[in-house]
Protein backbone atom coordinates (compact mmCIF):
# COMPACT_ATOMS: atom_id res chain seq x y z
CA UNK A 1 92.14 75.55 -4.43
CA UNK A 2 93.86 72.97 -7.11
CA UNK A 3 91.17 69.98 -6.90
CA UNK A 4 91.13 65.85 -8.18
CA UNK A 5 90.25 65.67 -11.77
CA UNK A 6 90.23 62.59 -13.58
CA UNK A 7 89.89 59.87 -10.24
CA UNK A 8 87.30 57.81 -12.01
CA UNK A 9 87.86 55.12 -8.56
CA UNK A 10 87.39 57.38 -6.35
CA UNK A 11 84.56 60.24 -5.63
CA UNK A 12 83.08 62.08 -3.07
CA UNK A 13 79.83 61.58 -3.20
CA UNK A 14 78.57 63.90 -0.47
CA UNK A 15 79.02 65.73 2.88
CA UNK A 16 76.69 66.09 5.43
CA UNK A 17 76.60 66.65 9.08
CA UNK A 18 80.06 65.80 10.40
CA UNK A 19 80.57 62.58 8.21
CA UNK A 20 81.81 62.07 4.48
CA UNK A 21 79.69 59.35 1.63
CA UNK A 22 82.71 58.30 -0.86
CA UNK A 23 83.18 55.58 -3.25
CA UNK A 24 86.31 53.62 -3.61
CA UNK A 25 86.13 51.68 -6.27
CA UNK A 26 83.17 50.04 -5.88
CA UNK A 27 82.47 50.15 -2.05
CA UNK A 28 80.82 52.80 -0.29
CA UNK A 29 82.08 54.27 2.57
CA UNK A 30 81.05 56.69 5.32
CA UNK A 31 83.61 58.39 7.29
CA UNK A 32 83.71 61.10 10.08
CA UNK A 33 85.37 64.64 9.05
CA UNK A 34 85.55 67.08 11.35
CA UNK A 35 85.23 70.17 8.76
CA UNK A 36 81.39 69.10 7.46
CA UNK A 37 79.75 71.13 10.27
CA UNK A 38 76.85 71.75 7.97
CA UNK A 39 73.60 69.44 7.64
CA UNK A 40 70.87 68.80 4.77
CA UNK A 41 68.23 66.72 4.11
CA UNK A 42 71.08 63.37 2.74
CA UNK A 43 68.95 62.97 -0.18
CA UNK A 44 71.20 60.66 -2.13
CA UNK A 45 70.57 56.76 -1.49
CA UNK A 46 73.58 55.56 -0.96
CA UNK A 47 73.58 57.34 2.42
CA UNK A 48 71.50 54.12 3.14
CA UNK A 49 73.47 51.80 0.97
CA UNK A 50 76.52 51.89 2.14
CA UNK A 51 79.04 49.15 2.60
CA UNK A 52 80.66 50.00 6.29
CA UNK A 53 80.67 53.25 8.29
CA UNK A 54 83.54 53.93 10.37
CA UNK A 55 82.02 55.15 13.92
CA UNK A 56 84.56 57.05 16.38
CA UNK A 57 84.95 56.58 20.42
CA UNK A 58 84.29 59.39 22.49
CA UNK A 59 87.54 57.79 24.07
CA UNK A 60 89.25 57.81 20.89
CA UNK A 61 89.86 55.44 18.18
CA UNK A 62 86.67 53.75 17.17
CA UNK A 63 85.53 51.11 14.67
CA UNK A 64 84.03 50.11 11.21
CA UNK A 65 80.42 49.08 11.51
CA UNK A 66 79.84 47.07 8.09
CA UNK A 67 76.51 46.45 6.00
CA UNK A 68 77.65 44.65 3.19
CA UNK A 69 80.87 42.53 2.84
CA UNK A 70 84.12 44.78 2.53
CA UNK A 71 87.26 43.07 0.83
CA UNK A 72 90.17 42.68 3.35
CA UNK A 73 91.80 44.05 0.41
CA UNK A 74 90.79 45.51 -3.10
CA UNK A 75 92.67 47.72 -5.21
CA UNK A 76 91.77 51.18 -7.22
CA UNK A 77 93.51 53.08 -9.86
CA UNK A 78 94.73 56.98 -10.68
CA UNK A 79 96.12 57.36 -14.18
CA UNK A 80 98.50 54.70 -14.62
CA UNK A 81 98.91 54.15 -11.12
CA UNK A 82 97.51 51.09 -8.82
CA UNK A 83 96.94 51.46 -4.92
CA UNK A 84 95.90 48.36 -2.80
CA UNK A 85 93.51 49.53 -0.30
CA UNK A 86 91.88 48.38 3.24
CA UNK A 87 89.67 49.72 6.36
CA UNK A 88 92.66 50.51 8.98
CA UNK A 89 91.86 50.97 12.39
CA UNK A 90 91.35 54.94 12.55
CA UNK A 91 88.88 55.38 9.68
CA UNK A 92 91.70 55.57 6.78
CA UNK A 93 91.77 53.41 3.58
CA UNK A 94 95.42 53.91 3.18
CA UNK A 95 95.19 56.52 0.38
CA UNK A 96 94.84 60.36 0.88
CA UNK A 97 93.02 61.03 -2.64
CA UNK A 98 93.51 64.73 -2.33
CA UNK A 99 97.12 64.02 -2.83
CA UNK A 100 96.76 63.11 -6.51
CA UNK A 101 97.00 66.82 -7.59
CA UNK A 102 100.26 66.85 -6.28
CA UNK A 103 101.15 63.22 -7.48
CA UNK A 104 99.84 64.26 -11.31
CA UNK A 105 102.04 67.76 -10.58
CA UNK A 106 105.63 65.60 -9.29
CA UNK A 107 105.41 63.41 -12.36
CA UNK A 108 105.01 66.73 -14.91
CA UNK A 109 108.01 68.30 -13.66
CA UNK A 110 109.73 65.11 -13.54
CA UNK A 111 109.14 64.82 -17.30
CA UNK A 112 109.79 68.10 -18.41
CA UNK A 113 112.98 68.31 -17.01
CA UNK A 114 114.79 65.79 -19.08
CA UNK A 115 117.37 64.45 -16.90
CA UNK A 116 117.74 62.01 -13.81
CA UNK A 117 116.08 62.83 -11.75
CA UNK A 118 116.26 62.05 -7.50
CA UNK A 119 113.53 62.25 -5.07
CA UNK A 120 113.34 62.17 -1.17
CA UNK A 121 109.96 61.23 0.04
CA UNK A 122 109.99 61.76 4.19
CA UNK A 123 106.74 60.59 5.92
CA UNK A 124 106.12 58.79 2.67
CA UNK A 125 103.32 56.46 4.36
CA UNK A 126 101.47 54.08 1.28
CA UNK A 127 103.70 55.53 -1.44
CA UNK A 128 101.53 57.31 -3.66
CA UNK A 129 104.27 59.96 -4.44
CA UNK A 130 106.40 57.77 -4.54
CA UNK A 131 104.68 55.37 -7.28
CA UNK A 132 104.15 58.93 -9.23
CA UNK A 133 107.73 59.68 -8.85
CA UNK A 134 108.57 56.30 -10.23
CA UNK A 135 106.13 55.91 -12.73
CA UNK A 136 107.21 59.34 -13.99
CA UNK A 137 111.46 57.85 -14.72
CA UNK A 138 112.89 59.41 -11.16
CA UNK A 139 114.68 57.47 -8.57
CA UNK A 140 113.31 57.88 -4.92
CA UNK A 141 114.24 57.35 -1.33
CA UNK A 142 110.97 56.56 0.62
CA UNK A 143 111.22 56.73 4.36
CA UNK A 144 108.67 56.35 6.91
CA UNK A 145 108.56 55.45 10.49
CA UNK A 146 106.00 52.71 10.04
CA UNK A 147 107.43 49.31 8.91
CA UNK A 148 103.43 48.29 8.08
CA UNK A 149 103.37 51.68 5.72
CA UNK A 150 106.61 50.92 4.06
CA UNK A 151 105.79 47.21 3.38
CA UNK A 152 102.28 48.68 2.17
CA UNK A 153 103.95 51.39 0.29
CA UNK A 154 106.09 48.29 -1.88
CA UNK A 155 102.97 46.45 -2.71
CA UNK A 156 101.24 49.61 -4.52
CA UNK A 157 104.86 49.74 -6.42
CA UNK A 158 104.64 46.16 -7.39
CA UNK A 159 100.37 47.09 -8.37
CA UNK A 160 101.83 49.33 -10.14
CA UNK A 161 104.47 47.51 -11.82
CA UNK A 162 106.50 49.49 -11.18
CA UNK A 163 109.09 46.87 -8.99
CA UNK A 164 111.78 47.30 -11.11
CA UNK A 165 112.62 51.11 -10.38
CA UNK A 166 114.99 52.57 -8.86
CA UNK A 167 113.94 52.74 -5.22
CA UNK A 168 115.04 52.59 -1.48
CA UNK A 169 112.70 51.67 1.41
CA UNK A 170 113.51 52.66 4.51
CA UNK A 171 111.68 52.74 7.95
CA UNK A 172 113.30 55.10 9.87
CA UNK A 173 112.68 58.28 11.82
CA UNK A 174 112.64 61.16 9.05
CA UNK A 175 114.34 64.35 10.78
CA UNK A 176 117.35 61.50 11.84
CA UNK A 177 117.76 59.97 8.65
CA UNK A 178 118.04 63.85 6.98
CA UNK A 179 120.86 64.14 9.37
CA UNK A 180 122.59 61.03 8.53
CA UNK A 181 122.38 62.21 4.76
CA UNK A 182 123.56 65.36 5.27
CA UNK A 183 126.87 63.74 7.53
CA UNK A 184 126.94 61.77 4.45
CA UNK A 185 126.91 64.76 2.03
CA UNK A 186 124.35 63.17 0.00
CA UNK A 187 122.03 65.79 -2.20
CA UNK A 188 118.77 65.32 -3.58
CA UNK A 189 116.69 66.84 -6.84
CA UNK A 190 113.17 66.99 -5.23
CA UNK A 191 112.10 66.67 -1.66
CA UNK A 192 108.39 66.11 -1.00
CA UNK A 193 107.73 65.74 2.84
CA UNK A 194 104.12 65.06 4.65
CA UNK A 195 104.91 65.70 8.00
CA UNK A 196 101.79 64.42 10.46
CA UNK A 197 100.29 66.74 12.78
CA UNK A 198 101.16 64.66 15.70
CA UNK A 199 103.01 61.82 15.53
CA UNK A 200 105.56 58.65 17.35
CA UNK A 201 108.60 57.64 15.57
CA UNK A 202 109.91 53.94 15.22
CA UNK A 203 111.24 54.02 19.01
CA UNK A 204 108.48 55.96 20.18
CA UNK A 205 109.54 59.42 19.77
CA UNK A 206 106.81 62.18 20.08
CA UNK A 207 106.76 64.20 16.90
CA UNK A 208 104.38 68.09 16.75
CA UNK A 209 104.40 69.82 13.49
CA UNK A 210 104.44 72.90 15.29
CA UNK A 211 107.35 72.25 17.47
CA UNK A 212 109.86 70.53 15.12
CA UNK A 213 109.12 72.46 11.45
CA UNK A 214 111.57 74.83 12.17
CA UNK A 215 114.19 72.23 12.45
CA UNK A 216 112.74 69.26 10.04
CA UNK A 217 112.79 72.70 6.99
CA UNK A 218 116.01 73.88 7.79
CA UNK A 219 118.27 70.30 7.80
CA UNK A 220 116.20 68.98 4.95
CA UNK A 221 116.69 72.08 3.25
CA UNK A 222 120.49 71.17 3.01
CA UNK A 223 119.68 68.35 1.10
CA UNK A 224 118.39 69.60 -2.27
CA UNK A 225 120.80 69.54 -4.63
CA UNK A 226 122.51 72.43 -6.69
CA UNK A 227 120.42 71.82 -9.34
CA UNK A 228 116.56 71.18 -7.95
CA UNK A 229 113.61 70.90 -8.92
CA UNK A 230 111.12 71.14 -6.59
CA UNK A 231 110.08 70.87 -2.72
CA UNK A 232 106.81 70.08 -1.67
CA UNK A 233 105.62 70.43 1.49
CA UNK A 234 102.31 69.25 2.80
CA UNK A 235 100.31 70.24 5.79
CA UNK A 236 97.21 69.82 8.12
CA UNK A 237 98.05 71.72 10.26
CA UNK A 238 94.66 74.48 10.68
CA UNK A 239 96.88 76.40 13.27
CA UNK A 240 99.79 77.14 9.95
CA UNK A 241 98.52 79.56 7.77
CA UNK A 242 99.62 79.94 3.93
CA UNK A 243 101.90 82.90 5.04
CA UNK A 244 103.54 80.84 7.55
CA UNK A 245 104.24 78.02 5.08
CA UNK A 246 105.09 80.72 2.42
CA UNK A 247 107.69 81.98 4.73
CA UNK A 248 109.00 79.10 6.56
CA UNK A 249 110.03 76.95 3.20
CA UNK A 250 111.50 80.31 1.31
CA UNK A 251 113.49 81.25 4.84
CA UNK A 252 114.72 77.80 5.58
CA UNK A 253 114.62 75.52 2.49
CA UNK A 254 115.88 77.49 -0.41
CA UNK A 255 116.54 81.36 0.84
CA UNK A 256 119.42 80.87 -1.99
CA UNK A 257 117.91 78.82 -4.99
CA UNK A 258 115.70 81.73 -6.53
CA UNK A 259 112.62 80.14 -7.97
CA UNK A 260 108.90 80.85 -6.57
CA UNK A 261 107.46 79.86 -3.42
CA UNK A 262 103.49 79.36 -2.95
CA UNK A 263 101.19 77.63 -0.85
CA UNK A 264 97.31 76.31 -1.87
CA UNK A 265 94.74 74.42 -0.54
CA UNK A 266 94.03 70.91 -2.12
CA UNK A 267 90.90 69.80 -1.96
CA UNK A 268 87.91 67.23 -3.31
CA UNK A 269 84.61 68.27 -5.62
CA UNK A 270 81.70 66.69 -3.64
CA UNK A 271 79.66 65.82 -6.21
CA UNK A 272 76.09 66.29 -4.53
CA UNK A 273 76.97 69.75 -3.21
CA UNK A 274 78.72 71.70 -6.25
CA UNK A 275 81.52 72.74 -4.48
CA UNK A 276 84.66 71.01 -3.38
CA UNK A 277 86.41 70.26 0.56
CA UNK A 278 89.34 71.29 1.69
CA UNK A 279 91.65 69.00 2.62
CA UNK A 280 95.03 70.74 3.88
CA UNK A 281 97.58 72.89 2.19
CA UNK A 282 100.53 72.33 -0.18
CA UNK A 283 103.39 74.53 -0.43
CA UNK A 284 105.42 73.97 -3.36
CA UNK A 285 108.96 75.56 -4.26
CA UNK A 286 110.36 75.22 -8.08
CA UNK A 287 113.02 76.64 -10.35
């Protein structure tokens, strides 16, 4: 499992008993995660010192009970990297800090490979591999579904300052807009994708992982250029294992572009319990 090092504004503090006790910055939160099925005695205070709890509906959905006052908006930072962050609706801040492995992994192999390089970001939500992508000299395409994400995903650029790069946002639906590039014979050096388990495009359109991968690997596939870089392909799938994901990206990404294929878990230290979450799996192609 690669893990977070170096997120000074952001830990997990603990896990216990179906819920999660992190710190963003400097609020305290308590979320719900399905995967902490174990329980202990919650020693650490802050269990009962937090700022807000978010509290799900047995009818889905749910809401943030706060304790202390929560900014609408505050802001946290990973390397030299700003995201703007808020309580949204269904329990998420609007950052995935697993992710930063892979944004910390996107900006080394942008560096090393001294040229220009271009980067397709599809389901590209707040931007934080995007940002990375930037911050790191590429140019990138974001696209997302969400016009709220997108918007969101330009204000962490312009935290950032990073407003100046080279940079497209688009809201669109992902697997269409990969067609529309391909019609257009347009090629890209690094794809990074983070497909949702289960998802609605822009006009509604149900989206499963499990349904559409076949199809959203193989056209996107098509799209990396002669000369890439690297794919990345992120998933929460429980139901894919790495073997699956191993297969699937070196049968219908890049069959012909050589270069290794592998898949780990990413995952979070939780600092009270000496051992670290899972949070989903990465598969990664490179040259």
């Amino acid at each position: 499992m690669r893990t977070v090092e170096g997120f000074k504004d952001y830990e997990l503090i603990d896990a216990d008993s179906g819920e999660r006790l992190e710190r963003w910055g400097d609020i305290i939160l308590i979320r719900p995660d399905p995967q902490v099925i174990w329980s202990g005695e919650r020693k650490n205070p802050l269990w009962r010192n937090a700022h807000a709890k978010y509290h799900r509906s047995s009818s889905g959905g749910g809401h943030w009970e706060t304790y202390k006052k929560v900014p609408d908006v505050w802001s946290i930072a990973y390397d030299d990297l700003t995201f703007r962050l808020k309580p949204m609706g269904f329990k998420h801040t609007g950052l995935f800090p697993e992710q930063a492995v892979n944004w910390s992994l996107a900006k080394e192999l942008i560096k090393n490979a001294n040229r220009e390089i271009s980067v397709l970001n599809l389901f590209a939500y707040t931007g934080g591999a995007t940002v990375a992508c930037l911050s790191a000299g590429a140019s990138v395409t974001h696209v997302d579904a969400s016009k709220g994400m997108v918007q969101w995903a330009r204000e962490n650029a312009n935290a950032s300052g990073l407003a100046d790069r080279n940079v497209r946002w688009l809201v669109d639906d992902c697997l269409k807009f990969v067609k529309r590039e391909i019609r257009r014979g347009k090629k890209y050096d690094a794809i990074i994708m983070d497909p949702p388990s289960y998802g609605r495009g822009p006009n509604g359109e149900v989206w499963k992982l499990e349904q559409q991968l076949t199809e959203l690997l193989s056209e996107t596939g098509k799209l990396l250029s002669d000369n890439a870089l690297f794919f990345f392909l992120n998933s929460y799938t429980g139901g894919l294992s790495h073997t699956i994901l191993d297969y699937m990206v070196s049968e219908y990404v890049v069959k012909e572009k050589g270069g290794k294929v592998y898949t780990d878990e990413i995952g979070l230290p939780i600092s009270e319990k000496g051992f670290s979450m899972p949070c989903g799996n990465t598969t990664i192609w490179t040259r």
